[in-house]
C-alpha atoms as a PDB file:
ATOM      1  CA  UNK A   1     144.361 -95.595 195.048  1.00  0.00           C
ATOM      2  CA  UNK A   2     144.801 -97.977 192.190  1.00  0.00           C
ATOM      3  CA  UNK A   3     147.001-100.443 194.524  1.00  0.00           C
ATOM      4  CA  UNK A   4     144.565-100.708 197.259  1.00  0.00           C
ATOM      5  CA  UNK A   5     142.144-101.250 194.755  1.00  0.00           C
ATOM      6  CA  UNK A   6     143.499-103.977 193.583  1.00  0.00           C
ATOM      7  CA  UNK A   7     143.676-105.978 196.549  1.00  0.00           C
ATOM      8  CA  UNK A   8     139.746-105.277 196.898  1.00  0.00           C
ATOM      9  CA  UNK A   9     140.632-102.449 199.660  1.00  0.00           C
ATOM     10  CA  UNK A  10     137.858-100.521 198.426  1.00  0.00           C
ATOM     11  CA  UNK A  11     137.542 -98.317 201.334  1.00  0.00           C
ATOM     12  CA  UNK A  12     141.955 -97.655 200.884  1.00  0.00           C
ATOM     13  CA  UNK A  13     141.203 -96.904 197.428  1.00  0.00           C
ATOM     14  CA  UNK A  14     138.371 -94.391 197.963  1.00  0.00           C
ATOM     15  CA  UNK A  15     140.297 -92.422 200.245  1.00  0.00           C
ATOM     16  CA  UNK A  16     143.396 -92.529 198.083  1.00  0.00           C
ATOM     17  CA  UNK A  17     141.151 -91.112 195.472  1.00  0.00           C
ATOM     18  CA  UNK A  18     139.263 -88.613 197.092  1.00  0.00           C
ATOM     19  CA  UNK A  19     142.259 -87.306 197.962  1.00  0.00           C
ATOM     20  CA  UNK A  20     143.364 -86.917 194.340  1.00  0.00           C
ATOM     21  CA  UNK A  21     139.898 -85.417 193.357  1.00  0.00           C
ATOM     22  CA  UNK A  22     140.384 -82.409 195.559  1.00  0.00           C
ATOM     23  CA  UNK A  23     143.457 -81.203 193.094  1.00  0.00           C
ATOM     24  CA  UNK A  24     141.911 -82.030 190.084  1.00  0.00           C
ATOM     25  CA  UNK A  25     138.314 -81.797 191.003  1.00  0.00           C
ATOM     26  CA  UNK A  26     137.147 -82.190 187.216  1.00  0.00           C
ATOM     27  CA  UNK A  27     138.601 -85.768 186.408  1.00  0.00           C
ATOM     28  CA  UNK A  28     136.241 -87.996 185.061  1.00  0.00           C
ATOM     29  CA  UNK A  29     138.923 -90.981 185.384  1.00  0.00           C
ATOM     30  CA  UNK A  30     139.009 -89.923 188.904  1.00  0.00           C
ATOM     31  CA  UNK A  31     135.246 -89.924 189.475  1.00  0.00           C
ATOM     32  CA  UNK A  32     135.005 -93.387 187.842  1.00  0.00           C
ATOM     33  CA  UNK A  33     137.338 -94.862 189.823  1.00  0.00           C
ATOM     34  CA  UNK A  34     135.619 -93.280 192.622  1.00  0.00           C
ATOM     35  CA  UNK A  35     132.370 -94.386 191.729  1.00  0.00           C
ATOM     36  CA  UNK A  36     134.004 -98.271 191.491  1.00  0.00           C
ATOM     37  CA  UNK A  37     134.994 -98.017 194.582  1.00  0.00           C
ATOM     38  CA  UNK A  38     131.876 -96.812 196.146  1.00  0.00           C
ATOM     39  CA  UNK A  39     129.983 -99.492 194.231  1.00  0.00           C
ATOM     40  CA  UNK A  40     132.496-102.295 195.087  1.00  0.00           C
ATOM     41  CA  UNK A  41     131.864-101.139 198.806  1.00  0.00           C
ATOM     42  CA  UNK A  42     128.138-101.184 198.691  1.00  0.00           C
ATOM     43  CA  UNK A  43     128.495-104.821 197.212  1.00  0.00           C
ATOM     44  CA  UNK A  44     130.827-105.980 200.087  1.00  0.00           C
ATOM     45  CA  UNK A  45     127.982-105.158 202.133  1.00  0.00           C
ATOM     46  CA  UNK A  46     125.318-106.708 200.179  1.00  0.00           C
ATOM     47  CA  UNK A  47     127.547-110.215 200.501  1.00  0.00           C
ATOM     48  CA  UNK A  48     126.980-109.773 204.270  1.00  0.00           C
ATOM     49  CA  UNK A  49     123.445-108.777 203.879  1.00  0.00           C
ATOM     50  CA  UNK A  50     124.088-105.789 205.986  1.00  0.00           C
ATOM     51  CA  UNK A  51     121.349-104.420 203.332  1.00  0.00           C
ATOM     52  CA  UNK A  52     120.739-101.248 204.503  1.00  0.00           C
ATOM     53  CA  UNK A  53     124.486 -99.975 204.561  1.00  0.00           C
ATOM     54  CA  UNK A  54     124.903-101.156 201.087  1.00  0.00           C
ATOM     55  CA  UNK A  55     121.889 -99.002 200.509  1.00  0.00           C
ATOM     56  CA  UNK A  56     123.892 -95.632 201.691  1.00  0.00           C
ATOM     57  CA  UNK A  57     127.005 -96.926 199.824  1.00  0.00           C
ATOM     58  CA  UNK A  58     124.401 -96.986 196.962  1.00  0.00           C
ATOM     59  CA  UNK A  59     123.373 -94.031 197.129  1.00  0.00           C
ATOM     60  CA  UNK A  60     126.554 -92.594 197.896  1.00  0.00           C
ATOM     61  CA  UNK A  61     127.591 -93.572 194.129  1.00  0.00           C
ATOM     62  CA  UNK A  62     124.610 -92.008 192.890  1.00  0.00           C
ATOM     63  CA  UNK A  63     125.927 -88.750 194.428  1.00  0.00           C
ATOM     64  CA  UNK A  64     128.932 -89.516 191.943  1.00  0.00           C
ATOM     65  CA  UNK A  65     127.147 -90.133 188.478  1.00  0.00           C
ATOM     66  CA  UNK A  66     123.313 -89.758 188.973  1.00  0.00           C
ATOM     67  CA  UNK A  67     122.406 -92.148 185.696  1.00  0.00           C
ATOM     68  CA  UNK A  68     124.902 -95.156 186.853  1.00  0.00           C
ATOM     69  CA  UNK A  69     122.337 -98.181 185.977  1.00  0.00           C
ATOM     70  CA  UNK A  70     124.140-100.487 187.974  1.00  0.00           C
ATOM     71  CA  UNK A  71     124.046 -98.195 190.865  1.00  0.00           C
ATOM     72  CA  UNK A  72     120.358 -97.683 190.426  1.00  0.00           C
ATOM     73  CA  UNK A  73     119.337-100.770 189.670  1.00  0.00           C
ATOM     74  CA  UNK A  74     120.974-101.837 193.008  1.00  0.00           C
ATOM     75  CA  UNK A  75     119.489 -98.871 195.162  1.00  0.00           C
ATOM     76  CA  UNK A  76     115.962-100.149 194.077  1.00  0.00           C
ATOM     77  CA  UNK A  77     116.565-103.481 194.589  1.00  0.00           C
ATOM     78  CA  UNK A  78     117.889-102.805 198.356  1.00  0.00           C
ATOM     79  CA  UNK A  79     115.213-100.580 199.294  1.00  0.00           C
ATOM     80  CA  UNK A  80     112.853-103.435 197.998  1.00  0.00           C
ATOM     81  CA  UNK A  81     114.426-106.060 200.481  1.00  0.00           C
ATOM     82  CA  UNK A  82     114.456-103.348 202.898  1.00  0.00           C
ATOM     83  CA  UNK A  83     110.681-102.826 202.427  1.00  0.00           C
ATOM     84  CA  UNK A  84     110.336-106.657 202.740  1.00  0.00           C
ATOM     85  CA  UNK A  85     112.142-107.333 205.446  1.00  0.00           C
ATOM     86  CA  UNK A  86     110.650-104.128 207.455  1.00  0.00           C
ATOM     87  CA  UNK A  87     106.959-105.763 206.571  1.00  0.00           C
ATOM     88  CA  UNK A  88     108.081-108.880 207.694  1.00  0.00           C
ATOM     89  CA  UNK A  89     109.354-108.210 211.070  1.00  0.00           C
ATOM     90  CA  UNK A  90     106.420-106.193 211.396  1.00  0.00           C
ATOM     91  CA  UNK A  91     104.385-108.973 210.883  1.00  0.00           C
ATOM     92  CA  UNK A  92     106.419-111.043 213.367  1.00  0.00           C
ATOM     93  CA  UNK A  93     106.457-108.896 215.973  1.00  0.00           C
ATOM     94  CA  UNK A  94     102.550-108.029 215.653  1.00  0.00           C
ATOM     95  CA  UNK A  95     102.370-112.021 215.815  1.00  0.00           C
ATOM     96  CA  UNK A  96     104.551-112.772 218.775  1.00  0.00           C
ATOM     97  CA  UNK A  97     103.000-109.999 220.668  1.00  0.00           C
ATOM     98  CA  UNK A  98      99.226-111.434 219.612  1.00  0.00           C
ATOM     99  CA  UNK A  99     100.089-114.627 220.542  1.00  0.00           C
ATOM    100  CA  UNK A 100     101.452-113.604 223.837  1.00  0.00           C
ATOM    101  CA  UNK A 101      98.221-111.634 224.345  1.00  0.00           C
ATOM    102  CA  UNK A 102      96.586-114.574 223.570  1.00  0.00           C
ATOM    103  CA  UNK A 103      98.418-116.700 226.549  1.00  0.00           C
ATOM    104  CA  UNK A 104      97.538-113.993 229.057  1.00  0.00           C
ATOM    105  CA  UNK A 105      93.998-114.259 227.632  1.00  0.00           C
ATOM    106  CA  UNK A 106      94.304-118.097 228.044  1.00  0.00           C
ATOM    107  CA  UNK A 107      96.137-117.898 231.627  1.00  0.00           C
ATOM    108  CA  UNK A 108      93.372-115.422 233.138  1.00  0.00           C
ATOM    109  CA  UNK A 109      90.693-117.670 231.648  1.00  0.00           C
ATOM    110  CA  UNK A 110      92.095-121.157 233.696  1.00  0.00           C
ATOM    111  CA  UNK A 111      92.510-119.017 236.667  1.00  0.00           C
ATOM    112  CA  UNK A 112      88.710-118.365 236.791  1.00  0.00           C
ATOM    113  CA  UNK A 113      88.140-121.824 236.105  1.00  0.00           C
ATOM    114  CA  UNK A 114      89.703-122.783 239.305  1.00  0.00           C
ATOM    115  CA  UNK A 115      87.765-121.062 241.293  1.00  0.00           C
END
């Protein structure tokens, strides 16, 4: 795991390590590494603000050590632009369909006027 690691194959690494984990299930070097990986994963997401799958990757390291700050600082940040984001579309789409409501309203109101 340690050599795709260090050419930032995070997902290589994982497996690699995973692997290794099942034989000696109690390795805390093991679970670190693991953990890195999973983080490093999650952050590769984040860069291409596919937010929501660095959210599960997030997570997914919390599974590993529970009380990893940088892994729960980073879960509550993503569900925050999550959150955002949600409200905002929201917002957008409750716009764009009142304003189309609005041109129907406006269309049916200059067909009566032409009569």
């Amino acid at each position: 795991g340690d050599f795709f690691f260090f050419f930032h194959n995070y997902s290589g690494a994982l497996e690699r390590y995973a692997i290794a984990a099942g034989r000696s299930p109690d390795s805390m070097r093991l679970k670190k590494k693991m953990l890195a990986s999973t983080l490093n994963i999650g952050i590769g997401y984040i860069k291409r603000r596919d937010y929501p799958t660095a959210l599960k990757w997030m997570e997914k390291g919390l599974e590993i050590d529970p009380d990893n700050d940088a892994a729960v600082r980073k879960a509550k940040q993503l569900r925050k632009i999550i959150e955002k984001t949600t409200r905002r579309m929201q917002a957008y789409r409750e716009g764009t369909l009142l304003n189309k409501s609005k041109a129907a309203e406006t269309d049916e109101a200059d067909e009566l006027l032409d009569d």
